[in-house]
Protein backbone atom coordinates (compact mmCIF):
# COMPACT_ATOMS: atom_id res chain seq x y z
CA UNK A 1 0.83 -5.03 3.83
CA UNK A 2 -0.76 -6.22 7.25
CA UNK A 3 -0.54 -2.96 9.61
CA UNK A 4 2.55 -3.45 11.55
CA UNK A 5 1.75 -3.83 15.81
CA UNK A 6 3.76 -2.38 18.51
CA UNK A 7 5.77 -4.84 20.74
CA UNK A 8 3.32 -6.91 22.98
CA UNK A 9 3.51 -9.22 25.26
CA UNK A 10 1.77 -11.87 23.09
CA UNK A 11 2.59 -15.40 23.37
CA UNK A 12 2.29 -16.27 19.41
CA UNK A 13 1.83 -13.12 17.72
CA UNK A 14 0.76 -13.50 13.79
CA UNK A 15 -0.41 -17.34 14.80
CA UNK A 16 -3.27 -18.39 13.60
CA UNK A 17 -2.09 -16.96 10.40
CA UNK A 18 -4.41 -16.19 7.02
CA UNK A 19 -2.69 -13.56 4.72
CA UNK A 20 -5.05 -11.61 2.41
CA UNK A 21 -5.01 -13.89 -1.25
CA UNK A 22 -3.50 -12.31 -4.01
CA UNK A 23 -4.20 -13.79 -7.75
CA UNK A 24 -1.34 -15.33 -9.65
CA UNK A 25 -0.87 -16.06 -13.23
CA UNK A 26 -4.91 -16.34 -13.82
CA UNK A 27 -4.68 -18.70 -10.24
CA UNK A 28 -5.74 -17.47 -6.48
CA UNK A 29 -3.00 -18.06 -4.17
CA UNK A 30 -3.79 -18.59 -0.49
CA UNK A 31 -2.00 -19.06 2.71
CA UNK A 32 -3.62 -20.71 5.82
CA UNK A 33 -2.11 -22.59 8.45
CA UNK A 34 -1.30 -26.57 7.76
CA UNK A 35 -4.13 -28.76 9.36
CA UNK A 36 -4.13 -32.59 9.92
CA UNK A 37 -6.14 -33.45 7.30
CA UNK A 38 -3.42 -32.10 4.67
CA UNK A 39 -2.12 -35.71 5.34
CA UNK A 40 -3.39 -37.33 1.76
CA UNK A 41 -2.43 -34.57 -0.77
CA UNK A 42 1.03 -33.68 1.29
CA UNK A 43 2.02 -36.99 1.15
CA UNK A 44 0.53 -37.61 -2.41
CA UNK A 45 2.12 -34.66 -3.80
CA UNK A 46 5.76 -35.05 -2.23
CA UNK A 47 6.09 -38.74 -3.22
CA UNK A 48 5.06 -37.17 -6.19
CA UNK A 49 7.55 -34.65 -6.71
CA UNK A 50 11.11 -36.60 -4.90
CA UNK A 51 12.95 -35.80 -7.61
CA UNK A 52 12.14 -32.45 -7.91
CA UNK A 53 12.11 -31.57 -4.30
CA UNK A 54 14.85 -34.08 -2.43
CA UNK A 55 18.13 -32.89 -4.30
CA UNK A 56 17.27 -29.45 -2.07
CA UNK A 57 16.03 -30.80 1.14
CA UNK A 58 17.90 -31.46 4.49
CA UNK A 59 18.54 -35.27 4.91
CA UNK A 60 16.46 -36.98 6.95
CA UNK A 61 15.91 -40.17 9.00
CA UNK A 62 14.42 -43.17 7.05
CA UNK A 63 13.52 -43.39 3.07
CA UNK A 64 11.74 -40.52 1.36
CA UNK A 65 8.59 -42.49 1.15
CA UNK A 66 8.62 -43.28 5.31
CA UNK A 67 9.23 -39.65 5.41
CA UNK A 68 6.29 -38.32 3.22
CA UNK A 69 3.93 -40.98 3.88
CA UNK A 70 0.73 -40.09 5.04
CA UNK A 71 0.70 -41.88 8.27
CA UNK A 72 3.85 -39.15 8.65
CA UNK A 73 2.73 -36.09 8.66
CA UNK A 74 0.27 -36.15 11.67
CA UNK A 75 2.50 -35.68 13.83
CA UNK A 76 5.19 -33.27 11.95
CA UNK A 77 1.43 -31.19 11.84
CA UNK A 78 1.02 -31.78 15.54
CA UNK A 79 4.65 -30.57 16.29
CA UNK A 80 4.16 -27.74 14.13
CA UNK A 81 1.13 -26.23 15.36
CA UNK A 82 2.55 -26.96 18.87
CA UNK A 83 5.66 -24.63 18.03
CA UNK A 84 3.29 -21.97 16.61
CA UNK A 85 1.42 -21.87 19.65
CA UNK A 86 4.12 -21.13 21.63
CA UNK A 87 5.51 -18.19 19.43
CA UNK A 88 8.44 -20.46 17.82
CA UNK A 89 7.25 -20.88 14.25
CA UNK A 90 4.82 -19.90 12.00
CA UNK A 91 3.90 -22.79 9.43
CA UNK A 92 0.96 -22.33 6.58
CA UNK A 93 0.10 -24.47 3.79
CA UNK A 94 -0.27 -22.55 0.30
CA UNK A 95 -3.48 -23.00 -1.77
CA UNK A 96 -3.81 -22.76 -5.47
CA UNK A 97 -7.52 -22.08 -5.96
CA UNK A 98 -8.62 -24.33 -3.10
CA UNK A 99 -6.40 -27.29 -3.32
CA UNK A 100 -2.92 -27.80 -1.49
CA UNK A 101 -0.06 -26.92 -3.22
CA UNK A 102 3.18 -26.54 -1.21
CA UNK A 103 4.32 -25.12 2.65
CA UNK A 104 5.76 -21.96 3.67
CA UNK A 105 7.27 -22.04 7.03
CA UNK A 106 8.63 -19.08 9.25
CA UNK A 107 10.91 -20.71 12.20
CA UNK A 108 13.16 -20.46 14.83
CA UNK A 109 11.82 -17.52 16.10
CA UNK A 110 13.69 -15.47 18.32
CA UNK A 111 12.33 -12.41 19.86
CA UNK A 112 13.22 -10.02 22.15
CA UNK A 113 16.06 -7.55 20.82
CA UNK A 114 16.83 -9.91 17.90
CA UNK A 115 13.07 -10.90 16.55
CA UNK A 116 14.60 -12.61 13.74
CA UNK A 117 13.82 -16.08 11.98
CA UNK A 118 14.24 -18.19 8.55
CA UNK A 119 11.76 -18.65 6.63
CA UNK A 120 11.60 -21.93 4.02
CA UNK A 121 9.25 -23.27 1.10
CA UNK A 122 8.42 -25.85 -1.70
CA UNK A 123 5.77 -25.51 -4.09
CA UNK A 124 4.51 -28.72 -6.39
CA UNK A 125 6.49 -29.43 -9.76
CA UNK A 126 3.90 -27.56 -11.91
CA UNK A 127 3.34 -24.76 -10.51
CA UNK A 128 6.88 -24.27 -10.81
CA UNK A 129 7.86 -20.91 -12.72
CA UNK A 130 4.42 -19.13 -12.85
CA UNK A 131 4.85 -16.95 -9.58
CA UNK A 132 3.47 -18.87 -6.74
CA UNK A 133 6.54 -19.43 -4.62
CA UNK A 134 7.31 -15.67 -5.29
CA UNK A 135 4.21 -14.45 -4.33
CA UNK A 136 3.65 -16.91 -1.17
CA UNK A 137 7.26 -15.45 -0.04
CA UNK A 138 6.21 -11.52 -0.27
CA UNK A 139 2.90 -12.51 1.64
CA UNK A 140 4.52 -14.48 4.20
CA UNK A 141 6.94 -12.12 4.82
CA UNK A 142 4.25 -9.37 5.34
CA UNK A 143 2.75 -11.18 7.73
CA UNK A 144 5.71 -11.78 9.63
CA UNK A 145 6.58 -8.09 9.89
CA UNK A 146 3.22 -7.35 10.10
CA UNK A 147 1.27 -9.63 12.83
CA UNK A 148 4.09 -11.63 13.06
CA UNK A 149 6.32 -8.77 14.82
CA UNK A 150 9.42 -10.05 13.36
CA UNK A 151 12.23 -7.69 12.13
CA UNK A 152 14.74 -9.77 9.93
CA UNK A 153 13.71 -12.63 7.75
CA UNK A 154 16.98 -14.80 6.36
CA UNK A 155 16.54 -17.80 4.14
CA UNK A 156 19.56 -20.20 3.03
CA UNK A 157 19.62 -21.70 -0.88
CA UNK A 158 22.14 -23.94 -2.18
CA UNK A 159 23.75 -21.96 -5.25
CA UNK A 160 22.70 -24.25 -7.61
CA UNK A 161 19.00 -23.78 -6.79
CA UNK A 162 18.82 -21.34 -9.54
CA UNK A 163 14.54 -21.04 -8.85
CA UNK A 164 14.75 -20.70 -5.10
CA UNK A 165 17.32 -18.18 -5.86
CA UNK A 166 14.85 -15.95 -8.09
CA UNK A 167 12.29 -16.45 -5.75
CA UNK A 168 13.96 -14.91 -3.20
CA UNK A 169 15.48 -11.84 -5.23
CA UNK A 170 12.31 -11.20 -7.22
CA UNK A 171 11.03 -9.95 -3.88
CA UNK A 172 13.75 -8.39 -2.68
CA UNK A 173 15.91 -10.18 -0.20
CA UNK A 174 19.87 -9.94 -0.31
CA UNK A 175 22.75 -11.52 -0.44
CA UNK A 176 24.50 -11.44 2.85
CA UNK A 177 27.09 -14.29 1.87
CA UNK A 178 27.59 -17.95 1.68
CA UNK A 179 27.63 -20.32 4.59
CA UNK A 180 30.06 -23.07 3.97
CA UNK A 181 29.00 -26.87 4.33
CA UNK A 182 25.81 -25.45 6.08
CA UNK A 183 23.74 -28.18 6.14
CA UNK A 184 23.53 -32.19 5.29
CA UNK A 185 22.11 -32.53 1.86
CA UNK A 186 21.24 -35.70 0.28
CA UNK A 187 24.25 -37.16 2.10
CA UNK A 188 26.48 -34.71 1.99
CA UNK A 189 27.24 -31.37 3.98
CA UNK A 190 26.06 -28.13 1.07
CA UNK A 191 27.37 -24.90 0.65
CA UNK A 192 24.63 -22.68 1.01
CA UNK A 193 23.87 -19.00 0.38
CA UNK A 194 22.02 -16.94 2.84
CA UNK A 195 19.63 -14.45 1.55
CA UNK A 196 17.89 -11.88 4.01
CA UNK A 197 15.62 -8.94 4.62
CA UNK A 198 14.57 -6.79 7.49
CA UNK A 199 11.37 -4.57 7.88
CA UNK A 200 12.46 -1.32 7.02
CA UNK A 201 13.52 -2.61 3.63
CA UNK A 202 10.31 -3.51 2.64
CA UNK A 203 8.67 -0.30 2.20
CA UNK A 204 4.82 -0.51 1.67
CA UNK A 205 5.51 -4.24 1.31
CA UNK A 206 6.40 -7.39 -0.71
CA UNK A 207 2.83 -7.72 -1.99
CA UNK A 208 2.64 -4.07 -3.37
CA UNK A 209 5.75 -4.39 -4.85
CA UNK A 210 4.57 -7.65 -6.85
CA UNK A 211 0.89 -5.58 -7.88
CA UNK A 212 2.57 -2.36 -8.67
CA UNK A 213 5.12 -5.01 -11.23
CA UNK A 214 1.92 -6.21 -12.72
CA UNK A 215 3.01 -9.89 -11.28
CA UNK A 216 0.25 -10.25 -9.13
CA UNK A 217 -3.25 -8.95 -7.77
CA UNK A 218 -5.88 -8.16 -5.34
CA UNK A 219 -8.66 -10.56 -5.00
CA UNK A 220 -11.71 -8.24 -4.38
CA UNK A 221 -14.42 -9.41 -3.26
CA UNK A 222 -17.71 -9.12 -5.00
């Protein structure tokens, strides 16, 4: 785990962001944050994957394919990065050996006495159920009690989402309880449960939990 800083006056702590890898089912996992030209394989990927990834996404404005064009995700970068700059959000693209692979996203940041966010994710159809998600989650939310300076982490799953739902109790968030018709889902307004963690619960870390399991490790350099 990153070595936690004291409170600072910082206008983005933890941003830019580039957690330490960690190796994954036989497969290096990285985090970095999302650049512009992640335009061709986000878009590729996400048309890719609708029916895998829509049934758990927020509705949006326009069809899926104006959504996750390519021509659309300049700008959701631009906002993005804007938002990290100024301390709101924390947004990284995850890697699987070199090429893109899903996004990880720490927002709504709120600091002060709170210093609290959610944190969100998708990962590509086959890489499903080999560890990535898991392991981008415990180094993401390192970094954001690390660097990042955060203290509470929540994230919201629909109950059905039995993967998302592993995910997020593999590496040790809770169950705080269940938000009724939380959010607009493919039309309609989802139940959702809320998951969370705060920094003194994660000991010596998410990723050291996951090595000392034997479900990931260290990338050391030669």
């Amino acid at each position: 785990m990153s070595e936690r800083e004291p409170l600072g006056e910082s206008q983005h702590p933890g941003w830019p962001a580039r957690p330490l890898p960690l190796i994954v089912d036989g497969a290096e996992v990285r985090l970095r944050p999302v650049r512009w030209r992640d335009a061709s394989a986000w878009s590729r990927l996400r048309l890719r994957d609708r029916n895998y990834l829509e049934r758990w996404e927020p509705t949006g404005t326009g069809t899926w394919e104006e959504r996750n064009s390519g021509w659309a995700w300049p700008p959701q970068c631009t906002q993005l990065r804007a938002l990290a700059r100024r301390g709101q959000c924390l947004p990284l693209a995850i890697e699987v050996d070199g090429d893109f692979a899903g996004q990880i996203t720490v927002g709504n940041i709120v600091r002060a006495a709170l210093r609290s966010a959610w944190v969100g994710y998708w990962v590509t159809s086959d890489l499903a159920d080999r560890g990535i998600a898991t392991a981008a989650v415990a180094m993401m939310t390192d970094h954001a009690f690390g660097p990042g300076r955060l203290h509470r982490l929540e994230a919201t799953v629909r109950p059905e989402n039995a993967a998302s739902v592993r995910v997020l109790t593999k590496v040790g968030f809770r169950k705080e309880g269940l938000f009724e018709r939380y959010l607009n889902v493919t039309g309609e307004w989802r139940d959702h449960i809320v998951y969370a963690i705060t920094a003194e619960e994660t000991g010596n870390g998410l990723v050291e939990r996951l090595v000392a399991a034997g479900r990931a490790a260290h990338v050391h350099s030669s």
